[in-house]
Protein backbone atom coordinates (compact mmCIF):
# COMPACT_ATOMS: atom_id res chain seq x y z
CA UNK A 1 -135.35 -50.09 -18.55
CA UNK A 2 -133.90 -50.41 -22.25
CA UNK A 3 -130.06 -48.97 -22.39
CA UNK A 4 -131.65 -46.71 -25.08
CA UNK A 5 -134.26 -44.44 -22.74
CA UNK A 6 -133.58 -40.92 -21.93
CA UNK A 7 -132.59 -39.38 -18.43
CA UNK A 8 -136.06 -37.72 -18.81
CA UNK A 9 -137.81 -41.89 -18.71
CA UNK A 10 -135.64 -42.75 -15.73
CA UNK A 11 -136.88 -39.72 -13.60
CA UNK A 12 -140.72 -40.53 -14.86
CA UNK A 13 -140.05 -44.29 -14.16
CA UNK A 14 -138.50 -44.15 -10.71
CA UNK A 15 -141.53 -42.18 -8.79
CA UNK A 16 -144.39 -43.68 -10.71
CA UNK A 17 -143.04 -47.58 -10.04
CA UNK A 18 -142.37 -46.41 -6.61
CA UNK A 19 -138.48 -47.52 -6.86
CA UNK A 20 -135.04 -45.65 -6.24
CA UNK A 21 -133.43 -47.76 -9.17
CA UNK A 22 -133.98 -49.34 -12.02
CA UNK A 23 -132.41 -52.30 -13.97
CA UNK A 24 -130.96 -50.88 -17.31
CA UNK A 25 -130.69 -53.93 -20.12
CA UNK A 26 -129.10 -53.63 -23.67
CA UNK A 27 -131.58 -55.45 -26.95
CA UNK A 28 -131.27 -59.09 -25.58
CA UNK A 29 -132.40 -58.13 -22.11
CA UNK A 30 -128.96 -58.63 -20.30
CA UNK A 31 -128.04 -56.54 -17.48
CA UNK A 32 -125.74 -53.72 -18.06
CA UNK A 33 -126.23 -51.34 -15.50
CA UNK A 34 -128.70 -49.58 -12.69
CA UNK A 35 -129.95 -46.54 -13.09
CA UNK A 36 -131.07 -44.65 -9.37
CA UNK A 37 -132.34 -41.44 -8.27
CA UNK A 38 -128.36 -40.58 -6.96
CA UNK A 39 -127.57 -40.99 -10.73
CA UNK A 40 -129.96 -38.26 -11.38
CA UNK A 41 -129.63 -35.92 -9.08
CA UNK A 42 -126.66 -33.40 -10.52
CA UNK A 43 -127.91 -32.72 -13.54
CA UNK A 44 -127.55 -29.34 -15.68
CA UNK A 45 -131.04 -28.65 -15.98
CA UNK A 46 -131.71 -28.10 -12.51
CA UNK A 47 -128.95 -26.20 -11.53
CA UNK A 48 -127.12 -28.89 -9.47
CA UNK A 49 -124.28 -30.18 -12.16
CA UNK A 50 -121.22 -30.46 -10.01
CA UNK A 51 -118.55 -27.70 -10.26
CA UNK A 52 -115.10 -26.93 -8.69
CA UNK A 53 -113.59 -23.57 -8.02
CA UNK A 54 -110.60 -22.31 -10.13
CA UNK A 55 -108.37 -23.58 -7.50
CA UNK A 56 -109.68 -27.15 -7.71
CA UNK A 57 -109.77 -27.22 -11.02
CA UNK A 58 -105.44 -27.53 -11.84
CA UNK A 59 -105.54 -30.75 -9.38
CA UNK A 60 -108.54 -33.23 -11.05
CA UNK A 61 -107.68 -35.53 -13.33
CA UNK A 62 -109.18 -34.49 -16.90
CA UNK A 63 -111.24 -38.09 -16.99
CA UNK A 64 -112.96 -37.39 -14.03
CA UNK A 65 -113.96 -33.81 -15.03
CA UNK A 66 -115.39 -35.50 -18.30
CA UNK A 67 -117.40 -38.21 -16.40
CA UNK A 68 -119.18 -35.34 -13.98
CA UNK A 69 -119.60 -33.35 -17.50
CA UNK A 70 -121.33 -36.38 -18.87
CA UNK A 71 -123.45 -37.37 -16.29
CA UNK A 72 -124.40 -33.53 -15.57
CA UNK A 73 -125.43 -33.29 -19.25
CA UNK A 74 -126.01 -36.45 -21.22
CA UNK A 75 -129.57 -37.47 -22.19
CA UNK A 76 -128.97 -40.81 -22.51
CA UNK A 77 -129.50 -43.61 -19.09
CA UNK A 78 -126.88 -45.20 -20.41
CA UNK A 79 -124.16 -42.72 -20.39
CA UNK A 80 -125.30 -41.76 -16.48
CA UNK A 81 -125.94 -45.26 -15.62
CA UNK A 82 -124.00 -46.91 -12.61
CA UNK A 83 -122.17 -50.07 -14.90
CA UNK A 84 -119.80 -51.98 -11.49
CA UNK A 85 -122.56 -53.89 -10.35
CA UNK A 86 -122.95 -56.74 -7.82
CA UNK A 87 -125.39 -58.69 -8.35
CA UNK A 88 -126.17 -61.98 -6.40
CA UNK A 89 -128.24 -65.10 -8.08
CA UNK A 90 -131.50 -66.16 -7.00
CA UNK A 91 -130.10 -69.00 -4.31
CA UNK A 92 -128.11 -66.69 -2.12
CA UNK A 93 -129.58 -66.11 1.61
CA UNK A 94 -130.60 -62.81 2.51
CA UNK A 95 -127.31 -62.94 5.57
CA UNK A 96 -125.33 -63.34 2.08
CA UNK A 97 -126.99 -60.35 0.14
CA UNK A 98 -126.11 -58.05 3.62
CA UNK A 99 -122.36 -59.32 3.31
CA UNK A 100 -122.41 -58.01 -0.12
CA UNK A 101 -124.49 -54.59 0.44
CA UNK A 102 -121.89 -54.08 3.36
CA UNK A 103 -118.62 -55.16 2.07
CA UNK A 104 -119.50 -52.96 -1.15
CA UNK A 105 -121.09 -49.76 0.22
CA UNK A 106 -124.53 -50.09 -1.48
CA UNK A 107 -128.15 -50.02 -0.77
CA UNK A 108 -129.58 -52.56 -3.08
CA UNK A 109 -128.40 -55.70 -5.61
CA UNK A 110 -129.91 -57.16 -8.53
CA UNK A 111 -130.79 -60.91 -8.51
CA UNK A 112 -129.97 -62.04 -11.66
CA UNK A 113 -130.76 -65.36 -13.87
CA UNK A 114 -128.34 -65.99 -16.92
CA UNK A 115 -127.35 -62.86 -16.77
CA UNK A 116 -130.93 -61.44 -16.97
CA UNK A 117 -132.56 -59.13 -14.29
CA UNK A 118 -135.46 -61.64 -12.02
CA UNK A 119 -135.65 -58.92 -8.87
CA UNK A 120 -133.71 -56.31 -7.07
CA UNK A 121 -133.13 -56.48 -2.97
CA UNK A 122 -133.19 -53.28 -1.39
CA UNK A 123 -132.33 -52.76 2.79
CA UNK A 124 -136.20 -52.79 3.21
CA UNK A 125 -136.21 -56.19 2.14
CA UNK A 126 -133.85 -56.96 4.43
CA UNK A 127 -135.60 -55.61 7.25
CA UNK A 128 -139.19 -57.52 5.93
CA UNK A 129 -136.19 -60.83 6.09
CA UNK A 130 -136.88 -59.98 9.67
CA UNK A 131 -139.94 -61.72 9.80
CA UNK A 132 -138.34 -64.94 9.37
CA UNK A 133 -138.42 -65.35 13.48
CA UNK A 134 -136.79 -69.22 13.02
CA UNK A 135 -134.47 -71.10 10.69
CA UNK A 136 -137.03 -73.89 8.82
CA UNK A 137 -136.07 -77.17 9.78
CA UNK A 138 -135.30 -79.72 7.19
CA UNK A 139 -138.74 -81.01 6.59
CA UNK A 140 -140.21 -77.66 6.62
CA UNK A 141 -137.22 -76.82 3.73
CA UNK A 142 -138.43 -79.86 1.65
CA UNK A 143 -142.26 -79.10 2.03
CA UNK A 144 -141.30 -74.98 0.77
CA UNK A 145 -139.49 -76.73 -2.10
CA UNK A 146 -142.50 -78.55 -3.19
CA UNK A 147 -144.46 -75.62 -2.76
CA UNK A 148 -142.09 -73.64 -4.64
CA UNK A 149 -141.87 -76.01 -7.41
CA UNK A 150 -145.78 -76.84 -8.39
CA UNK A 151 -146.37 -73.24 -8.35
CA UNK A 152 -143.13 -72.06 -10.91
CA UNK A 153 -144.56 -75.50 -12.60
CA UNK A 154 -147.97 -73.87 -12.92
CA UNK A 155 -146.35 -70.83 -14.21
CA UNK A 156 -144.75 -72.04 -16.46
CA UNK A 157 -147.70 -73.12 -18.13
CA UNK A 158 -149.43 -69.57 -19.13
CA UNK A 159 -147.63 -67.42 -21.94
CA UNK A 160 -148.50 -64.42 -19.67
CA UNK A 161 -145.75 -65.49 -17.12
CA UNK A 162 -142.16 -65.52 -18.11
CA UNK A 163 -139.59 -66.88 -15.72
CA UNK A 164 -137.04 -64.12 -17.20
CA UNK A 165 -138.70 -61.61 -14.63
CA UNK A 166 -140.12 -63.20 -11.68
CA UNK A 167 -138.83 -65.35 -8.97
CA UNK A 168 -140.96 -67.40 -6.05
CA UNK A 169 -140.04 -68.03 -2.62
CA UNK A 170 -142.01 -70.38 -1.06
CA UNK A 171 -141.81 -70.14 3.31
CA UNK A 172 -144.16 -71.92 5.65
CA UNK A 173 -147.11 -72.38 2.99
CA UNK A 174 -146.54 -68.37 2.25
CA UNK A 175 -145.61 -67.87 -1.16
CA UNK A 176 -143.49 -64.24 -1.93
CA UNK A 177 -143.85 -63.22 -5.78
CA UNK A 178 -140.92 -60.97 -6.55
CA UNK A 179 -140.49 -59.34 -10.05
CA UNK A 180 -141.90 -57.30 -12.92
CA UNK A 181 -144.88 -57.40 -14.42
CA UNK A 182 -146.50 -55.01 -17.80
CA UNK A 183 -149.63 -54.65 -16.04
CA UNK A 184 -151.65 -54.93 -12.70
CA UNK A 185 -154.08 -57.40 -14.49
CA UNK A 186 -150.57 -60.39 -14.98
CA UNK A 187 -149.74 -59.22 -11.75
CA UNK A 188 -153.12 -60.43 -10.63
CA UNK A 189 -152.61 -63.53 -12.23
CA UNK A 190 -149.25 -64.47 -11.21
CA UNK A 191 -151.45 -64.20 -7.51
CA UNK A 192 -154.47 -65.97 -7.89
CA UNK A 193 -152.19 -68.72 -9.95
CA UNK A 194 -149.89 -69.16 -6.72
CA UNK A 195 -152.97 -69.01 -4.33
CA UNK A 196 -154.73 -72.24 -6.63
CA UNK A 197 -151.95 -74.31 -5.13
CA UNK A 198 -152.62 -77.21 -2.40
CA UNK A 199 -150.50 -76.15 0.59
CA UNK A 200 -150.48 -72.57 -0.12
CA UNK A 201 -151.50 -70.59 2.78
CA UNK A 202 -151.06 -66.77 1.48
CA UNK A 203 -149.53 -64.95 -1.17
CA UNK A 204 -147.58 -62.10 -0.68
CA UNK A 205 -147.10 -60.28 -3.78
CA UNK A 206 -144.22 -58.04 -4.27
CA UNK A 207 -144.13 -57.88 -8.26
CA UNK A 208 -143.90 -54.38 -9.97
CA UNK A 209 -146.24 -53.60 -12.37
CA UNK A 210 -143.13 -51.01 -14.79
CA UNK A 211 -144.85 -48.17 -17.18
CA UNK A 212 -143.92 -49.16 -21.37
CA UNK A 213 -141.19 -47.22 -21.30
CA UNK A 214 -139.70 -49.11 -19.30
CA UNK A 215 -140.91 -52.78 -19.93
CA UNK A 216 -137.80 -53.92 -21.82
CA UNK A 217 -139.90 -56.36 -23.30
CA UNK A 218 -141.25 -57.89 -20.59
């Protein structure tokens, strides 16, 4: 989602990708915050902006009455936006990503590639991790990096696919696409180019297919 789009985009964007958050990126598509559904929820228009009673009011800091003022009435996603991320880079194991969601308190990080947005893990994909009944022995790690490799090599070759917003994990000949997408017809092809390749058993496609407004480009 560009830093630019309105409160109004984020709630329209959230439901209709089927997400709780969404990566918010300034002009050059680096990652400067996450907008989610929490960020939304006390807003002015609905009647839920947060207020104190009179007796409340003497012991908050003035800062902290401006932020809730702000993010009760601002238009912009960028004013509302969460900005202290952590994110976690495409290597990390998913027992690293749960150290992070549970040393920090939060339900989902980023993966990020030069400081550009490739995928988000939530807790569900934790719980999918689950399906991983055995650690991959050595050989089995070298044939899933082979596999991995020819098909972000075939990628590479189509202008429809941009390594900027996808990733590929590659696990006993099953090949996960994770990203976004700017329609179900690329996210189609991202599948059918992954399924071409010789010791590809199944694709599992993941990729989210984002409505324009909130493409940021891709």
């Amino acid at each position: 989602m560009a830093a630019d789009a309105s409160v109004y985009d984020a709630a329209q964007v959230l439901p209709n990708a089927g997400i709780s958050a969404a990566p918010v990126a300034d002009a050059d598509g680096t990652l400067i915050g996450i907008v989610s559904e929490a960020d939304l929820m006390y807003r002015s228009e609905i009647g839920t902006a947060p207020g104190k009673s009179w007796l409340q009011r003497p012991l908050s800091d003035d800062a902290f009455l401006a932020r809730d003022y702000i993010r009760a009435h601002s238009h912009r996603v960028a004013d509302v936006m969460t900005r202290n991320l952590v994110t976690s880079d495409e290597h990390a194991t998913l027992g690293e990503i749960a150290t992070l969601m549970q040393r920090h308190r939060v339900k989902r990080i980023p993966i990020v590639r030069d400081r550009k947005v490739v995928g988000i893990v939530s807790r569900v994909n934790l719980l999918q991790g689950l399906l991983a009944r055995k650690k991959a022995s050595s050989e089995d790690q070298t044939v899933n990096e082979t596999v991995r490799a020819l098909v972000t090599s075939e990628l590479a070759r189509h202008a429809w696919a941009t390594s900027q917003t996808s990733c590929v994990v590659a696990d006993n000949g099953v090949v996960h696409l994770w990203g976004f997408v700017n329609s179900d017809t690329v996210r189609d092809a991202y599948r059918i180019a992954a399924e071409n390749i010789r010791g590809v058993k199944r694709v599992e496609n993941h990729m989210k297919v984002l409505p324009p407004e909130a493409r940021m480009g891709v």
